[in-house]
Protein backbone atom coordinates (compact mmCIF):
# COMPACT_ATOMS: atom_id res chain seq x y z
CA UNK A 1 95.90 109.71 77.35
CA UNK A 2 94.33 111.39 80.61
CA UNK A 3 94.95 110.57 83.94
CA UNK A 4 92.58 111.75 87.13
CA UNK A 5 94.93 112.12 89.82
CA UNK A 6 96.69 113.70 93.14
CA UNK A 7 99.36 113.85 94.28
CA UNK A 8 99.04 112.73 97.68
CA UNK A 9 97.47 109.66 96.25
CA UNK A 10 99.98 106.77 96.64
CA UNK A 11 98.49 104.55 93.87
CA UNK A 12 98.65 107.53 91.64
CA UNK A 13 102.49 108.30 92.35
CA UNK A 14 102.65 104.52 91.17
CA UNK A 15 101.28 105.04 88.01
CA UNK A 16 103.05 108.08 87.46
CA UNK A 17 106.49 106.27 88.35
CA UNK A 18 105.67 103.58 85.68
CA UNK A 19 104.97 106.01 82.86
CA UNK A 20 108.35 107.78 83.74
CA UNK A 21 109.84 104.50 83.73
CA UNK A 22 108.43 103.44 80.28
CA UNK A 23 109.59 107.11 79.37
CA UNK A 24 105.77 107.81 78.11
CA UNK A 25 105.05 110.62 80.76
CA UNK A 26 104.67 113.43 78.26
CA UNK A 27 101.92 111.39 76.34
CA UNK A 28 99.54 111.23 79.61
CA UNK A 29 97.76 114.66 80.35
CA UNK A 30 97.33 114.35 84.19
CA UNK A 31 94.00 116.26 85.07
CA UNK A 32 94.13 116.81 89.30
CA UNK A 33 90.68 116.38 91.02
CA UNK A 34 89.56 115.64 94.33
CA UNK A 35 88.04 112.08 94.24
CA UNK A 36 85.90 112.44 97.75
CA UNK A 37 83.90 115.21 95.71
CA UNK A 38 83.39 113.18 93.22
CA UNK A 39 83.20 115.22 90.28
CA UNK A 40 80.96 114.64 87.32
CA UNK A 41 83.95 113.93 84.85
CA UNK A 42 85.57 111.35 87.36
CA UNK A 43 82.66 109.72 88.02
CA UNK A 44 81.21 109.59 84.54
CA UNK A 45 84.77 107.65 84.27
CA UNK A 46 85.12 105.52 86.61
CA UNK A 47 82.11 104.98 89.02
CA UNK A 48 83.86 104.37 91.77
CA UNK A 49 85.16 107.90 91.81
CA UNK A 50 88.82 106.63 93.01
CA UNK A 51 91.90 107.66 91.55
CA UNK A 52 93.69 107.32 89.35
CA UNK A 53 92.15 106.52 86.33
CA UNK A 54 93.53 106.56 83.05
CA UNK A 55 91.91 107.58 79.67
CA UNK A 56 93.98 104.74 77.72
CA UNK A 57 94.79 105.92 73.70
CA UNK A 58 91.45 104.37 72.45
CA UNK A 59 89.14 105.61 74.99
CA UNK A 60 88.35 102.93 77.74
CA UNK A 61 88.39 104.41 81.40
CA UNK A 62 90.90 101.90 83.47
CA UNK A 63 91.20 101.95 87.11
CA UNK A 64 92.65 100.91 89.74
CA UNK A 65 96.66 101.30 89.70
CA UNK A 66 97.72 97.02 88.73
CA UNK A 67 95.44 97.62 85.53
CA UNK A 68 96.74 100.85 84.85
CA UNK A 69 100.61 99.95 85.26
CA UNK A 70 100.38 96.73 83.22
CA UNK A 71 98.24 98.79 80.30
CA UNK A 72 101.05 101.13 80.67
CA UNK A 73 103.73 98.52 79.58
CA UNK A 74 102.10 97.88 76.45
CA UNK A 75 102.83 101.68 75.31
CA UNK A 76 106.44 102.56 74.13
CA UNK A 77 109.85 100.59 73.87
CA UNK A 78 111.58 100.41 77.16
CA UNK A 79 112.09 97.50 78.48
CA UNK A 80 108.91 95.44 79.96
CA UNK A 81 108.20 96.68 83.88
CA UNK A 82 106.40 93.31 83.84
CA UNK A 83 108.49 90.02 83.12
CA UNK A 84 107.37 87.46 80.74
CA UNK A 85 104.15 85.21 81.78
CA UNK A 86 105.32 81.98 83.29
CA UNK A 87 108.78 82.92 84.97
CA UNK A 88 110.05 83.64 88.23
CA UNK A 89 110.93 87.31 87.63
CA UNK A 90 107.60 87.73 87.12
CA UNK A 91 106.16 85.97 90.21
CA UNK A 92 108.57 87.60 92.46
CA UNK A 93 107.00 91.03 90.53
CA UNK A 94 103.94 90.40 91.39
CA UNK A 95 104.48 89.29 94.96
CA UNK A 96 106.17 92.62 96.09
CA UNK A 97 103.61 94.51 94.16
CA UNK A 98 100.79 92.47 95.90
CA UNK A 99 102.91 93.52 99.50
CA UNK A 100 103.26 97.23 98.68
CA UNK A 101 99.54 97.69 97.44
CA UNK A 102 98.83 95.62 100.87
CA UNK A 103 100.51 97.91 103.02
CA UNK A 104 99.12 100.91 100.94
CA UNK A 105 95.77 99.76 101.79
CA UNK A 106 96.66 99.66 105.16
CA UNK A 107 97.96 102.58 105.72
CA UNK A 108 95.46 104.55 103.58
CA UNK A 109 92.66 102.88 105.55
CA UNK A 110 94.46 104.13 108.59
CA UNK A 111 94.48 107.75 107.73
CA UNK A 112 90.85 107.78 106.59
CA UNK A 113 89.74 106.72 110.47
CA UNK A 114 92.14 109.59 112.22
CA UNK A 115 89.27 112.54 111.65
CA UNK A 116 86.76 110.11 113.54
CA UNK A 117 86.66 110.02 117.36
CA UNK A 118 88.93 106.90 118.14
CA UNK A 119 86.51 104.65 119.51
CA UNK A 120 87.42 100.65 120.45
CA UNK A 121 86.18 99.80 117.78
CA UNK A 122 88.74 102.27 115.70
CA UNK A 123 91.38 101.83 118.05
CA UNK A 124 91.29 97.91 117.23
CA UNK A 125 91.19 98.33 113.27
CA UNK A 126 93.86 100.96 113.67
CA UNK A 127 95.81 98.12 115.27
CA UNK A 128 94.99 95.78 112.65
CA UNK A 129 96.46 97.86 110.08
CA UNK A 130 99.30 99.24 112.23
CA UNK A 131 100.27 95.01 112.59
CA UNK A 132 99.65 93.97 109.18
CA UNK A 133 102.21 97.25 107.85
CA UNK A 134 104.52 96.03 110.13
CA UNK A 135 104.94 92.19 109.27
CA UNK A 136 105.04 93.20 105.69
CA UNK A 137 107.93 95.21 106.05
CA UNK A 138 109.59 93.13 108.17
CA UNK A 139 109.34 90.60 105.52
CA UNK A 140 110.85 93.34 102.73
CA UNK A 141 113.70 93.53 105.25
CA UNK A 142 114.06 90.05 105.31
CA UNK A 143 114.21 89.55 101.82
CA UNK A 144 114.62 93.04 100.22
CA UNK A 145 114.04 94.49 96.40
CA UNK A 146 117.07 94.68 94.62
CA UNK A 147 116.96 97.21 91.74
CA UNK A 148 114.46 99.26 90.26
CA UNK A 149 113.28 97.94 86.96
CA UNK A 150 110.01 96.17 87.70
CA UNK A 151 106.19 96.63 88.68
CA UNK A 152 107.24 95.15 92.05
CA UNK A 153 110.20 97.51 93.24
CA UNK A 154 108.67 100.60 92.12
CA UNK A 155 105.37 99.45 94.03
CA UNK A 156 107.13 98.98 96.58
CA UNK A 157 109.20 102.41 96.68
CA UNK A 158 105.89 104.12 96.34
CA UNK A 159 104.62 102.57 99.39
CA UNK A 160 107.59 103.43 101.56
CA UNK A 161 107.22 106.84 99.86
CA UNK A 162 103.75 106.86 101.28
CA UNK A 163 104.78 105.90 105.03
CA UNK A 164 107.37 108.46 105.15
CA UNK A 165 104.27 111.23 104.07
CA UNK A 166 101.53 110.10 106.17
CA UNK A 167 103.10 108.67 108.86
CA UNK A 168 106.74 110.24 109.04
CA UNK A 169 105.77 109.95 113.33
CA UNK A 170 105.81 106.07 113.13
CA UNK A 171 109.36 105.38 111.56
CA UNK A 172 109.69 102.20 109.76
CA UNK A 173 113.46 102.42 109.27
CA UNK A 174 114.92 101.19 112.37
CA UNK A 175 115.83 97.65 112.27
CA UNK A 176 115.37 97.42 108.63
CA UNK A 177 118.68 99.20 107.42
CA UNK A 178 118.38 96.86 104.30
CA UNK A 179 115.27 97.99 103.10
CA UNK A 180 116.17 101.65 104.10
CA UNK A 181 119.69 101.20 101.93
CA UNK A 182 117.67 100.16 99.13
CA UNK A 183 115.06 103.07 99.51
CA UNK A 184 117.69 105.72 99.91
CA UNK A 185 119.48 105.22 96.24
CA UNK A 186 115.97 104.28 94.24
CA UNK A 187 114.22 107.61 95.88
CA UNK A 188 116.85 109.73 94.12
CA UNK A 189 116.44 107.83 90.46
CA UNK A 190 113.65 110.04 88.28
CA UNK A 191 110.50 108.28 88.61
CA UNK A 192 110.70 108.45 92.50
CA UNK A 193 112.36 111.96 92.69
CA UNK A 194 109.71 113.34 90.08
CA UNK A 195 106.76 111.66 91.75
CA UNK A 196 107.21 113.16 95.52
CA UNK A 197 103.83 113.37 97.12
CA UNK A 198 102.97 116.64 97.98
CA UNK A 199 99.27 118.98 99.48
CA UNK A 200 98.10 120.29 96.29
């Protein structure tokens, strides 16, 4: 398998997480590109030149990092990241995963409007963003992931991960000690530790 990546890319770093998880890592060759140059090979992939995408074992492109992660769990024989259709496990999965791509979103929207000249109309959609990360983790406090053995908690670490690189000024542990406990131990466990974003 081939995976465009890089490494500052949060949704990448999730992807990367799951195959450590699922202990496949050394069968994906991860090729680094830039996707705002779009280069020919990542676009004849995936036409939305966005990372990552994934060369799965019988050729398709897949993209975007849910599609990715859940192809993912259908290679090797650790145990499932997702839970079985139907159940609660899975539900409560999905619904952190859902939070953490949310706040990724947010937060990568945010960075993308810093180069620009902050206008009122910036300003407000910062504040948007800024408001809708902030309610979200509030609510992780509130009711915080336990573990690290599913789609959702590893989502999840990656977008803390991804707060403490981008926006390391704008500290999201105080008042949230829970969620900060719980990021402390899973950030030294391998797929967090191995997956560290970093400037190429």
């Amino acid at each position: 398998m081939k995976l465009y990546w890089s490494p500052t890319s949060p949704y990448a770093r999730k992807v990367m997480a799951c195959a450590i998880a699922r202990r496949i890592d050394n069968e994906i060759e991860a090729v680094l590109c830039d996707p705002h140059a779009s280069p020919p090979d990542l676009v004849r992939d995936n036409p939305l030149s966005k990372v990552p995408c994934l060369i799965s074992l019988d050729g398709v492109p897949l993209f975007d990092s849910p599609v990715i992660c859940e192809y993912l769990d259908t290679i090797g024989s650790a145990l499932p990241l997702f839970p079985a259709v139907g159940t609660p496990e899975r539900i409560r999965a999905l619904r952190y995963q859902a939070m953490a791509d949310g706040i990724l979103d947010a937060a990568v929207g945010r960075r993308m409007q810093m180069p620009w000249p902050q206008d009122e109309g910036r300003r407000k959609f910062d504040a948007r963003q800024k408001a809708a990360i902030e309610r979200t983790l509030d609510q992780l406090e509130a009711d915080p992931p336990t573990g690290f053995s599913d789609i959702g908690t590893i989502a999840v670490g990656c977008a803390l991960g991804y707060l403490d690189f981008r926006f390391w000024h704008e500290p999201w542990r105080p008042g949230r000690q829970r969620l900060a406990a719980w990021f402390e131990t899973v950030s030294q466990l391998p797929p967090m530790a191995r997956t560290v974003p970093a400037e190429p």
